[in-house]
Protein backbone atom coordinates (compact mmCIF):
# COMPACT_ATOMS: atom_id res chain seq x y z
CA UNK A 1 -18.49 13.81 -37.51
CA UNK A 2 -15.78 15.98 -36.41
CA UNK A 3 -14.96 18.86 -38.63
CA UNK A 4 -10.81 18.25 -38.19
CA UNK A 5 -11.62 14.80 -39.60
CA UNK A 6 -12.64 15.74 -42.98
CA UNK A 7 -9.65 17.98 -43.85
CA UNK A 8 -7.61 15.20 -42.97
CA UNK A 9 -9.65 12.21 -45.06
CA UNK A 10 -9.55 15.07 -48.13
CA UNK A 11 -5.52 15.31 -47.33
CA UNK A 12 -4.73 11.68 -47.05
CA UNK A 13 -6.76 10.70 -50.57
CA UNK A 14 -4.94 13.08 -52.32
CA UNK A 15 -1.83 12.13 -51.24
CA UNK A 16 -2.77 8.26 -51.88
CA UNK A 17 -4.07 8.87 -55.52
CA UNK A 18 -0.76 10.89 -56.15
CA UNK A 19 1.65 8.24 -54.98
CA UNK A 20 -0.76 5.61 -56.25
CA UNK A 21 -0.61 7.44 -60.03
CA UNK A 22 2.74 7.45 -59.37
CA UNK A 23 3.14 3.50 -58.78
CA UNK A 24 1.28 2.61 -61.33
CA UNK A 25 3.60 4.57 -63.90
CA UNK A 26 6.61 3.04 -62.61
CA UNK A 27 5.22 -0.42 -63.06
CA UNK A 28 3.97 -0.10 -66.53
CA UNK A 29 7.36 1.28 -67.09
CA UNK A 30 8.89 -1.99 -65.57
CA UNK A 31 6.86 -4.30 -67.43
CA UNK A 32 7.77 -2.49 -70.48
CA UNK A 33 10.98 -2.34 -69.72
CA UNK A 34 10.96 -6.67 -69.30
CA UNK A 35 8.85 -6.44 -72.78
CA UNK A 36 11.56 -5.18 -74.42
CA UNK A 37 14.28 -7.50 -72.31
CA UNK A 38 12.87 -10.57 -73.04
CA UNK A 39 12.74 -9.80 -77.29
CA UNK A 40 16.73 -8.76 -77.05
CA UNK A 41 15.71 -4.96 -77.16
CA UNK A 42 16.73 -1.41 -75.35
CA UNK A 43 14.69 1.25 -74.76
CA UNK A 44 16.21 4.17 -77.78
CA UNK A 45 18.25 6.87 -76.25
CA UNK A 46 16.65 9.74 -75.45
CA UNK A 47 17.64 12.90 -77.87
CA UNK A 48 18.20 16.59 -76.45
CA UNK A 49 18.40 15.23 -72.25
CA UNK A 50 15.69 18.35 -71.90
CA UNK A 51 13.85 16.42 -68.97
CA UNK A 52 15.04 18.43 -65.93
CA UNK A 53 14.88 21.32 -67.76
CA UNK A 54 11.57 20.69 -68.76
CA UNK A 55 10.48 19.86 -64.96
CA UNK A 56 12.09 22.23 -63.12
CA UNK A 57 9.99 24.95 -64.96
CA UNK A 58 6.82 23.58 -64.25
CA UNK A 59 7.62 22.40 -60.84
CA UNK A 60 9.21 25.91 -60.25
CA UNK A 61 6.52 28.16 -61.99
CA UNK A 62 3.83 25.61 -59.55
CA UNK A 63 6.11 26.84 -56.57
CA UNK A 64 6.00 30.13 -57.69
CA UNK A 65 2.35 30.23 -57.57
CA UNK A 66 1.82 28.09 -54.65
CA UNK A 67 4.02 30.85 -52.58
CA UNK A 68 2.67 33.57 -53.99
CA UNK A 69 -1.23 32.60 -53.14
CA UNK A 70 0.09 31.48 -49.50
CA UNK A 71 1.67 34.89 -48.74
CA UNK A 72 -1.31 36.58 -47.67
CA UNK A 73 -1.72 34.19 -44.78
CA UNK A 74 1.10 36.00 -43.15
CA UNK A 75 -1.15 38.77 -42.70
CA UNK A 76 -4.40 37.47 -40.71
CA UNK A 77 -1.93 36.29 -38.33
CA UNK A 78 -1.03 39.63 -36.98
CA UNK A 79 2.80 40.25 -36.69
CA UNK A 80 3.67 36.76 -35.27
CA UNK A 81 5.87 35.74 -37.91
CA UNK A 82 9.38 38.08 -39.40
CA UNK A 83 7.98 39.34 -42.78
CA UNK A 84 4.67 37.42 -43.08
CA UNK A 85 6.45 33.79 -43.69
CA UNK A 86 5.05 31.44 -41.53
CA UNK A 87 4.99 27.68 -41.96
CA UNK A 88 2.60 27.67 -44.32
CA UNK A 89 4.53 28.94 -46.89
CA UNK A 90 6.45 25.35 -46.98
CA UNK A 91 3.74 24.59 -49.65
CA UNK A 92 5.18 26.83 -52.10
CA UNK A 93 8.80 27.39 -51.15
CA UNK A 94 9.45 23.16 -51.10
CA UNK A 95 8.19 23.10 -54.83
CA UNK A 96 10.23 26.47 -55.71
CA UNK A 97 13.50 25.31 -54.76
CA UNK A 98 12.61 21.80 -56.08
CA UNK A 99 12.06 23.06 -59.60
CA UNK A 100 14.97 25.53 -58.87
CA UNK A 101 17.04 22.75 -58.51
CA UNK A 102 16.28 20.70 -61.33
CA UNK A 103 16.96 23.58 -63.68
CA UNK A 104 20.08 24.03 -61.98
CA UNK A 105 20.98 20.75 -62.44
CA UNK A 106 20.41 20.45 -65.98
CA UNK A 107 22.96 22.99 -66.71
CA UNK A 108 25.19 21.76 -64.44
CA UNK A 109 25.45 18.26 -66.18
CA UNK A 110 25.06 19.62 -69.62
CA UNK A 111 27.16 17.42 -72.25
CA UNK A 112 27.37 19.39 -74.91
């Protein structure tokens, strides 16, 4: 067996349990959703809309830690890169701003 293969097998099936976790929450959320439809209900309003807030910090704080574990890469690679960022640092940076984002947005459509 090639050696490339198996980072790529270990890659893929975390990727499809991720996004198949993923559908699986959305549908049991449908089907509840239908539940309640067909008995004449809603689903209760949501109090205190913390949600993004809530994500964005953990999706930042993963970012956070994802780029800061990366950024030694930049330095077996000699001086190939300006300030040791290479590409690999996608992996934490994506998730940073992501989170970043979210907590931005939250205060951005606050209500109150």
């Amino acid at each position: 067996m090639n050696s490339d293969f198996v980072p790529v097998i270990g890659v893929s099936a975390i990727l499809l349990i991720t996004f198949g976790f993923i559908a699986i929450m959305r549908y049991i959320n449908y089907k509840e959703n239908m539940g309640l439809a067909e008995k004449g209900l809603t689903r209760p309003e949501t109090k205190g809309g913390k949600g993004f807030l809530r994500w964005g910090i953990v999706i930042a704080a993963l970012g956070l830690a994802f780029t800061i574990g990366l950024y030694p890469l930049g330095f077996t690679n000699g001086d190939e890169y300006p300030l040791h960022l290479g590409p690999w640092m996608l992996g934490g940076f994506i998730p940073l701003f992501l989170g970043l984002s979210l907590v931005l947005l939250h205060y951005l459509t606050d209500k109150e």
